[in-house]
C-alpha atoms as a PDB file:
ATOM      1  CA  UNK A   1      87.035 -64.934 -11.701  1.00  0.00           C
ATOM      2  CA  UNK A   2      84.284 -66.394 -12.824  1.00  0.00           C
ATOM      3  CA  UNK A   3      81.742 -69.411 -11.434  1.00  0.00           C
ATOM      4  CA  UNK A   4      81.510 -68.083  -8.248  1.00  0.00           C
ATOM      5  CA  UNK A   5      79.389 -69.467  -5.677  1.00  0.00           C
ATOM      6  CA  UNK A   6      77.218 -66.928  -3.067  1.00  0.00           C
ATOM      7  CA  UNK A   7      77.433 -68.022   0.809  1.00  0.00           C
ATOM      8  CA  UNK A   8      75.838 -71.081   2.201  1.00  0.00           C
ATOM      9  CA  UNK A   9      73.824 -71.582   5.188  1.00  0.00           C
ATOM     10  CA  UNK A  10      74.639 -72.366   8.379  1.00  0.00           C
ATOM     11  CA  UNK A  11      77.929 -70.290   9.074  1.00  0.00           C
ATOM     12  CA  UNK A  12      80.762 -71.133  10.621  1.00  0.00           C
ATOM     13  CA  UNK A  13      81.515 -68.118  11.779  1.00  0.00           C
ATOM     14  CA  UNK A  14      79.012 -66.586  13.528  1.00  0.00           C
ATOM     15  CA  UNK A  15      78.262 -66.662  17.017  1.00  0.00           C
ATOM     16  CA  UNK A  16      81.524 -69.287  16.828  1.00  0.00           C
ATOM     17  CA  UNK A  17      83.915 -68.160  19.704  1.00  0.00           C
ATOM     18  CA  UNK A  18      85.369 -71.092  19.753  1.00  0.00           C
ATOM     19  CA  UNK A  19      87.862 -73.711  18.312  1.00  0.00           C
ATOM     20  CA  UNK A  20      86.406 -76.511  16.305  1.00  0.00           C
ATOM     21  CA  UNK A  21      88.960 -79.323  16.132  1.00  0.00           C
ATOM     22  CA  UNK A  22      89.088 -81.069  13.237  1.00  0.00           C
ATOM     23  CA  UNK A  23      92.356 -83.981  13.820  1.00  0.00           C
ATOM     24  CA  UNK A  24      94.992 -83.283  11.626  1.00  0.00           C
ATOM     25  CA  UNK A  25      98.605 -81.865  12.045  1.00  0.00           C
ATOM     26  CA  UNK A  26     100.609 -80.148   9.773  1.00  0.00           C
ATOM     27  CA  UNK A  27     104.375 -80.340   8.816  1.00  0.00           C
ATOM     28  CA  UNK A  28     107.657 -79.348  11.287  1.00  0.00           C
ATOM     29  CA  UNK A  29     107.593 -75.854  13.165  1.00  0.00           C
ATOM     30  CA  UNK A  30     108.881 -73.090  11.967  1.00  0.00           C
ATOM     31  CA  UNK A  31     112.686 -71.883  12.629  1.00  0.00           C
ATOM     32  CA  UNK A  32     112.836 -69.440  15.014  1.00  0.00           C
ATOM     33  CA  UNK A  33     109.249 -69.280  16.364  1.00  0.00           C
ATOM     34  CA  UNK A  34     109.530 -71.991  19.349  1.00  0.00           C
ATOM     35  CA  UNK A  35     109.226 -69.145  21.797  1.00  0.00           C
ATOM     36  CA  UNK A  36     106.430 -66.765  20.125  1.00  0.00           C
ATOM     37  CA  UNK A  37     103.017 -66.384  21.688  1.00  0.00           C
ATOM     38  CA  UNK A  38     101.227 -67.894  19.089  1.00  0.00           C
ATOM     39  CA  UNK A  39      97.606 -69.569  19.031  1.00  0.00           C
ATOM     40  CA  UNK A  40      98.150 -72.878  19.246  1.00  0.00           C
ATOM     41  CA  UNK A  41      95.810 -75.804  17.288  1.00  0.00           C
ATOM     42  CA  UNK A  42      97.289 -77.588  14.685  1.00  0.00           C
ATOM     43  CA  UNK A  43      94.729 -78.757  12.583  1.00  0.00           C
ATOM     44  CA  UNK A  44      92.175 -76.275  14.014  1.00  0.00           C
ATOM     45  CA  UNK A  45      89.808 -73.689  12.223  1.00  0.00           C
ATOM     46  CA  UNK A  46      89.932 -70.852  15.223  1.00  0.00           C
ATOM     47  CA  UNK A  47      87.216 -68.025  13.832  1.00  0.00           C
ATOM     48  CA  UNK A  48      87.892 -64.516  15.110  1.00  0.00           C
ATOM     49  CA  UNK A  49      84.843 -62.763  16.303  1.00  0.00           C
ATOM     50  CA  UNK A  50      84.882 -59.028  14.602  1.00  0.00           C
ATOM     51  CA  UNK A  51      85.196 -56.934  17.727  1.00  0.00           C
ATOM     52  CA  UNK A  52      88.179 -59.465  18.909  1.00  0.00           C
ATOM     53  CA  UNK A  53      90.040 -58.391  15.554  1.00  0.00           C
ATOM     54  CA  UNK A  54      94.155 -57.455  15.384  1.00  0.00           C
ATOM     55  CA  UNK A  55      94.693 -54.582  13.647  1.00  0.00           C
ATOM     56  CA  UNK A  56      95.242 -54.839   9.903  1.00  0.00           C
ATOM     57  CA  UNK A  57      97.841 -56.541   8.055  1.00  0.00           C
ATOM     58  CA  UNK A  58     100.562 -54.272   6.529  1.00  0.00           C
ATOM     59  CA  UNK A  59     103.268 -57.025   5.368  1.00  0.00           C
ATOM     60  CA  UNK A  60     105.334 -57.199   2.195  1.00  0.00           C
ATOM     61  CA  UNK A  61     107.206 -59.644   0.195  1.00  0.00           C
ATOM     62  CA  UNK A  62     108.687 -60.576  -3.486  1.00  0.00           C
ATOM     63  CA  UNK A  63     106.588 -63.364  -5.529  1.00  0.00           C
ATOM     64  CA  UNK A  64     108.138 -65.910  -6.940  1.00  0.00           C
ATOM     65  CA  UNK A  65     107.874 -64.355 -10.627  1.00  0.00           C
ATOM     66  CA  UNK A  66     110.034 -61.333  -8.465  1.00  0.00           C
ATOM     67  CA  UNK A  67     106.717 -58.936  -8.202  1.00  0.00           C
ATOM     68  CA  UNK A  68     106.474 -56.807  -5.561  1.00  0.00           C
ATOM     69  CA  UNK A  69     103.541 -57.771  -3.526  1.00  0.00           C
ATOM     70  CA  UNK A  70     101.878 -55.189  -0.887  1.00  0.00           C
ATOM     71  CA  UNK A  71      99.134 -56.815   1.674  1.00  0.00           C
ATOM     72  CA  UNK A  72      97.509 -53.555   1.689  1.00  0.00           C
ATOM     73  CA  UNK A  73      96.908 -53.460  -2.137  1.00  0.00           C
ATOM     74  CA  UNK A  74      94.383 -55.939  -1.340  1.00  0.00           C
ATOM     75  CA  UNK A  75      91.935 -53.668   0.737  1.00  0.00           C
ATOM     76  CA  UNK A  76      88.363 -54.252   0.364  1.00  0.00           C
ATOM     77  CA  UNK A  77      88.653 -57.684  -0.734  1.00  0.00           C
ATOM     78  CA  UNK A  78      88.232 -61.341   1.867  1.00  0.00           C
ATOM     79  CA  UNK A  79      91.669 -62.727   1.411  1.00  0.00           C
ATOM     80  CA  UNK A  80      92.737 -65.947   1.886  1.00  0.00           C
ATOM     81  CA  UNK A  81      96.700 -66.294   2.559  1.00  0.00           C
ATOM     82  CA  UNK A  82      97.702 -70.180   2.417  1.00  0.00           C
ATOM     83  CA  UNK A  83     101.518 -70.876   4.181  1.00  0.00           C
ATOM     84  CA  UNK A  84     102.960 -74.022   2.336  1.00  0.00           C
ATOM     85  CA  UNK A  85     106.140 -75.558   1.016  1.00  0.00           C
ATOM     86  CA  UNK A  86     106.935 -77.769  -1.638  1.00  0.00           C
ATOM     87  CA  UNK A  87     108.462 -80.304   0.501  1.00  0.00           C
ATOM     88  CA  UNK A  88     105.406 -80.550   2.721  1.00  0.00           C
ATOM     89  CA  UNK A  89     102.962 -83.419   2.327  1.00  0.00           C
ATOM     90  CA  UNK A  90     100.055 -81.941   3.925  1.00  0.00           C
ATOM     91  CA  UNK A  91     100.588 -78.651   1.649  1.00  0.00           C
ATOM     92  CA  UNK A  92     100.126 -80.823  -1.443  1.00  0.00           C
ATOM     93  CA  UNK A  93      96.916 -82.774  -0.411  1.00  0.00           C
ATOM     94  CA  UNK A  94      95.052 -79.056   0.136  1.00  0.00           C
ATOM     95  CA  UNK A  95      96.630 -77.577  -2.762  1.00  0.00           C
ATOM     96  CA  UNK A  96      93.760 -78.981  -5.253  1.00  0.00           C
ATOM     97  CA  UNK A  97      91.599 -77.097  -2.917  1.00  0.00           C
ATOM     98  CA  UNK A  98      92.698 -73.684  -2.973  1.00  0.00           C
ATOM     99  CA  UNK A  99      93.113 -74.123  -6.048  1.00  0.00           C
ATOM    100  CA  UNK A 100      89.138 -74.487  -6.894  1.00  0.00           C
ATOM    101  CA  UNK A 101      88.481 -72.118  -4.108  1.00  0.00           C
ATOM    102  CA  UNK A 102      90.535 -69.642  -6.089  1.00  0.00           C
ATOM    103  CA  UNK A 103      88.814 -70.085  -9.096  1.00  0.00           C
ATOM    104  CA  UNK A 104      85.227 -70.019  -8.337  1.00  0.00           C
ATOM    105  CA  UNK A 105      85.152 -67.759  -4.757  1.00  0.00           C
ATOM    106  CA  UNK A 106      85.204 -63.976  -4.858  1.00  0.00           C
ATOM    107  CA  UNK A 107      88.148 -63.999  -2.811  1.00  0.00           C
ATOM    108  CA  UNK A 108      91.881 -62.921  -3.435  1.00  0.00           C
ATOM    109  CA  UNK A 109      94.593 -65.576  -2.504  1.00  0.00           C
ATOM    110  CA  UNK A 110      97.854 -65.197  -1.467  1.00  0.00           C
ATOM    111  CA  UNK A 111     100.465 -67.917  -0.941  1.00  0.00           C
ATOM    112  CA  UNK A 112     103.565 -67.640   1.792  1.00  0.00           C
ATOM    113  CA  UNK A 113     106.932 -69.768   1.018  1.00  0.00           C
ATOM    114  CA  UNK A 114     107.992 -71.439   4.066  1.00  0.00           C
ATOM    115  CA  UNK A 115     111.433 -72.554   4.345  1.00  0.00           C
ATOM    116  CA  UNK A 116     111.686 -74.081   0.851  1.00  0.00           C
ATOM    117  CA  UNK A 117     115.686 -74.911  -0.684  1.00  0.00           C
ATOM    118  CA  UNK A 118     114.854 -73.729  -3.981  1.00  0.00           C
ATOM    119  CA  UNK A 119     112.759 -71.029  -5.856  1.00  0.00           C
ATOM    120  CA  UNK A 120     112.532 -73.459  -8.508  1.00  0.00           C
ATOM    121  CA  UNK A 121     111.218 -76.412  -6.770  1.00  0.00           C
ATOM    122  CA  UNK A 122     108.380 -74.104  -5.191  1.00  0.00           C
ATOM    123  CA  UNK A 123     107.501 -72.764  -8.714  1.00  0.00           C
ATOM    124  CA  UNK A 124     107.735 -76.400 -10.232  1.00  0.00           C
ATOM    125  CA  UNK A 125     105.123 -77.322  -7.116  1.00  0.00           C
ATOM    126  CA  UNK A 126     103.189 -74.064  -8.773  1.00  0.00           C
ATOM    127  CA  UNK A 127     103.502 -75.333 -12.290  1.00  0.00           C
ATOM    128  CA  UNK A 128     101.820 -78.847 -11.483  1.00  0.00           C
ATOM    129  CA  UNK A 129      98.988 -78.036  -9.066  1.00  0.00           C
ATOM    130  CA  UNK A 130      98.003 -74.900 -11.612  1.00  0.00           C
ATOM    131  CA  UNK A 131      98.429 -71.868  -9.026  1.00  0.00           C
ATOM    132  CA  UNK A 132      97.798 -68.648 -10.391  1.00  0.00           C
ATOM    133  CA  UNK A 133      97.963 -66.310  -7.568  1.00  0.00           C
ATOM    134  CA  UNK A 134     101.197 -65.166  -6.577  1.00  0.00           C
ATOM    135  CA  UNK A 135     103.171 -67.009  -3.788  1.00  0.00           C
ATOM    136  CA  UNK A 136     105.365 -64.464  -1.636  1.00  0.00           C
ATOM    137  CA  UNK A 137     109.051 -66.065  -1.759  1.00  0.00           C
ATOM    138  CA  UNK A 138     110.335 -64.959   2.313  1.00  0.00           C
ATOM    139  CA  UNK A 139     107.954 -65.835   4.733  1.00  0.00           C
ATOM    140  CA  UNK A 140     109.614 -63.863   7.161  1.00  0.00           C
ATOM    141  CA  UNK A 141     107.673 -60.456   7.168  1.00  0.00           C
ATOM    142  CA  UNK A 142     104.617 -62.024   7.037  1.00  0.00           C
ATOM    143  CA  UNK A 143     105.073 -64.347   9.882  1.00  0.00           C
ATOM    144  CA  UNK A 144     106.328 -60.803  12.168  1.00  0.00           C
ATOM    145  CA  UNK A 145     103.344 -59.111  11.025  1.00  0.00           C
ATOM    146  CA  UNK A 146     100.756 -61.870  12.408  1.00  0.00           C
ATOM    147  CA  UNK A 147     102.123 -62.157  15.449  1.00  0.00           C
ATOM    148  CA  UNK A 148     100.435 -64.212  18.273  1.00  0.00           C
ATOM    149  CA  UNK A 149      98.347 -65.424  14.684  1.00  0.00           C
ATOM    150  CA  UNK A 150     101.433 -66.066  12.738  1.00  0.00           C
ATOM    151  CA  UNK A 151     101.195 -70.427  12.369  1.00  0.00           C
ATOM    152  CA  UNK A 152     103.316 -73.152  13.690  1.00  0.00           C
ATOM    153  CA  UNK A 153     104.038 -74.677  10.714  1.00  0.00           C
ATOM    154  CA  UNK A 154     103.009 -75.188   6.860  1.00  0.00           C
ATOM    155  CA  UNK A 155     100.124 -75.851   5.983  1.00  0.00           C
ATOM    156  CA  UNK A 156      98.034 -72.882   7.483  1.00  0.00           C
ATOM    157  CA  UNK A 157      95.961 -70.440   5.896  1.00  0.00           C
ATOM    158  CA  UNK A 158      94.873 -66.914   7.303  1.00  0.00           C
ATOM    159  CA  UNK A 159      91.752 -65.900   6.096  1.00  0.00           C
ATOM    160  CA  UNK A 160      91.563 -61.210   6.044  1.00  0.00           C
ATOM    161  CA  UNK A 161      88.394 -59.497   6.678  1.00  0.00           C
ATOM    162  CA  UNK A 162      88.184 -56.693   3.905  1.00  0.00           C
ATOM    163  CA  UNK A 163      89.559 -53.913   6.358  1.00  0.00           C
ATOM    164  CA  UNK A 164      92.834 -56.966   5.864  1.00  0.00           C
ATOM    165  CA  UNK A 165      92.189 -57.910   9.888  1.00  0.00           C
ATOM    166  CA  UNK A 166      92.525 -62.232  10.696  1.00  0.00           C
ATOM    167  CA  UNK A 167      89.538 -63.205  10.343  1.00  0.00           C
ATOM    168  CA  UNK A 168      89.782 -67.220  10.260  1.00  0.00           C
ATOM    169  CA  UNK A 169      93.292 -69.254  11.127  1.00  0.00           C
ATOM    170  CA  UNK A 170      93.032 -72.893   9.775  1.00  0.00           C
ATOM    171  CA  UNK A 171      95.779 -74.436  11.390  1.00  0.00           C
ATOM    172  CA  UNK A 172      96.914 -77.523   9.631  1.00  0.00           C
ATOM    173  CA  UNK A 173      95.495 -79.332   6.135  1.00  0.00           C
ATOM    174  CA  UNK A 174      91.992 -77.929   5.373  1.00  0.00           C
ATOM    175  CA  UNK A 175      89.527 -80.763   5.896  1.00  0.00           C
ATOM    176  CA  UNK A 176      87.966 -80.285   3.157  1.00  0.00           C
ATOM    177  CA  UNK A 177      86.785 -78.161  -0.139  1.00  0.00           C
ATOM    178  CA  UNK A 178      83.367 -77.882   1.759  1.00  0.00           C
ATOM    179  CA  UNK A 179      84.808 -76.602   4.751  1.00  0.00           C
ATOM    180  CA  UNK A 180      87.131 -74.247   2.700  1.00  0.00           C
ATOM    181  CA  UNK A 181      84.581 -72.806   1.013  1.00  0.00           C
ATOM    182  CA  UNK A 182      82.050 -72.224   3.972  1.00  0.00           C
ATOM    183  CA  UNK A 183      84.540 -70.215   5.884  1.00  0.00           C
ATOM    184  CA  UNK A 184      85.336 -68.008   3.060  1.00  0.00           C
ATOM    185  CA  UNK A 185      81.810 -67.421   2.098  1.00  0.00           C
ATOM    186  CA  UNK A 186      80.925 -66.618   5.885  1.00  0.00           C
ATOM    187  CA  UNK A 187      83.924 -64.308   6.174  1.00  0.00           C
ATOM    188  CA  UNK A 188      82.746 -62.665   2.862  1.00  0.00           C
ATOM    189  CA  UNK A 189      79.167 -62.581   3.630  1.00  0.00           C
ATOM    190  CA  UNK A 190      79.718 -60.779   6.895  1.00  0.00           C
ATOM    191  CA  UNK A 191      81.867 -57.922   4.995  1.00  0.00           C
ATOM    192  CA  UNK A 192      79.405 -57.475   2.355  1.00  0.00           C
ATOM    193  CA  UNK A 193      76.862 -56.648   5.393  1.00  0.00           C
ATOM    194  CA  UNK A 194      79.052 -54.722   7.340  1.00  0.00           C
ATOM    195  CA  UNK A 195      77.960 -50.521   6.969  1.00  0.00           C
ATOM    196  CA  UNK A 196      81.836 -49.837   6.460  1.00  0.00           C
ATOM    197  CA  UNK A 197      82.022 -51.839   3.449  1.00  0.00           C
ATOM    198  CA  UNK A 198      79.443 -49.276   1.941  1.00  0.00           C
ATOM    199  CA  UNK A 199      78.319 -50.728  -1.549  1.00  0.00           C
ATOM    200  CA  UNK A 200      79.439 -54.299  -0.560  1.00  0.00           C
ATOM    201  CA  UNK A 201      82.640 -53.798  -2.368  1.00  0.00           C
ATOM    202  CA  UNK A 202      83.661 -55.096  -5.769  1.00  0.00           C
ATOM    203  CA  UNK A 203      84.949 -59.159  -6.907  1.00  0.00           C
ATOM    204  CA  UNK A 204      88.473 -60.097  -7.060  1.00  0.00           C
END
């Protein structure tokens, strides 16, 4: 990646143990998850403090261009996972924006089908909002794996501390590229300080 932009000031993240509402809602729930335990928000960015971390994500999945895709292969590197859908309005107006964010953060991303007909409708949605990173076809492991964390509905996105532990939910459409960006920089600028990441780790 290249064009990457270091951490700003004033971080979301820190000392923030609590939920900053920021009005919007995302698409229908989820099948099946009426009943779970889950944080609840939409259109929320809920920060994790570090000590208050699950433990790490171990979830697999088949992309869309039917690679395997491990959650653990990502170790050592901030990871933002993004839930969406074709069919989902709100997944489309923050697609532009992980897309940038992809491009120019030192971050891995990982996209999540949710409930989408059609393979080929979800790589067509791919194909003309330029998404590079691999989208994981069955939500379904994914969503068990999260647990309480796992989102209501598309659009969400699960930002993973390098030891791959929920670091950020935003629940609902991102706000905005700014915001995007300032969570992932906070959750990457606390790694890169952390003694168990050790040389700071390397860049996506």
């Amino acid at each position: 990646m290249t064009g990457r932009r270091g951490p700003r000031r004033g971080s979301l993240i820190a000392g923030a143990a609590v939920v900053v509402s920021v009005a919007l809602t995302g698409c229908s729930g989820l099948q099946g998850t009426e009943d779970a335990n889950f944080v609840t928000g939409a259109g929320s960015i809920v920060p994790i403090p570090e000590s208050e971390r699950p433990a790490p994500l171990d979830f697999t999945g088949t992309s869309l261009g039917d690679e395997p895709i491990d959650v653990t292969d990502y170790r050592g590197e901030v990871v933002v996972v993004n839930f969406w859908g074709s069919w989902c309005n709100p997944c489309r107006a923050e697609m532009p924006m992980l897309r940038e964010a992809s491009e120019n953060l030192d971050a891995e991303f990982l996209g999540v089908l949710v409930r989408d007909e059609s393979a080929d409708d979800a790589r067509a949605f791919e194909r003309e909002f330029g998404i590079t990173y691999p989208t994981i076809a069955d939500s379904t492991d994914a969503l068990l794996n999260l647990g309480r964390y796992a989102p209501q509905s598309p659009p969400s996105t699960v930002v993973l501390d390098r030891e791959g532990r929920v670091a950020v939910l935003i629940n609902g459409e991102i706000p905005s590229a700014g915001t995007l960006e300032d969570v992932i920089t906070d959750v990457i600028a606390e790694s890169s300080e952390s003694p168990e990441s050790g040389d700071g780790g390397t860049g996506g």
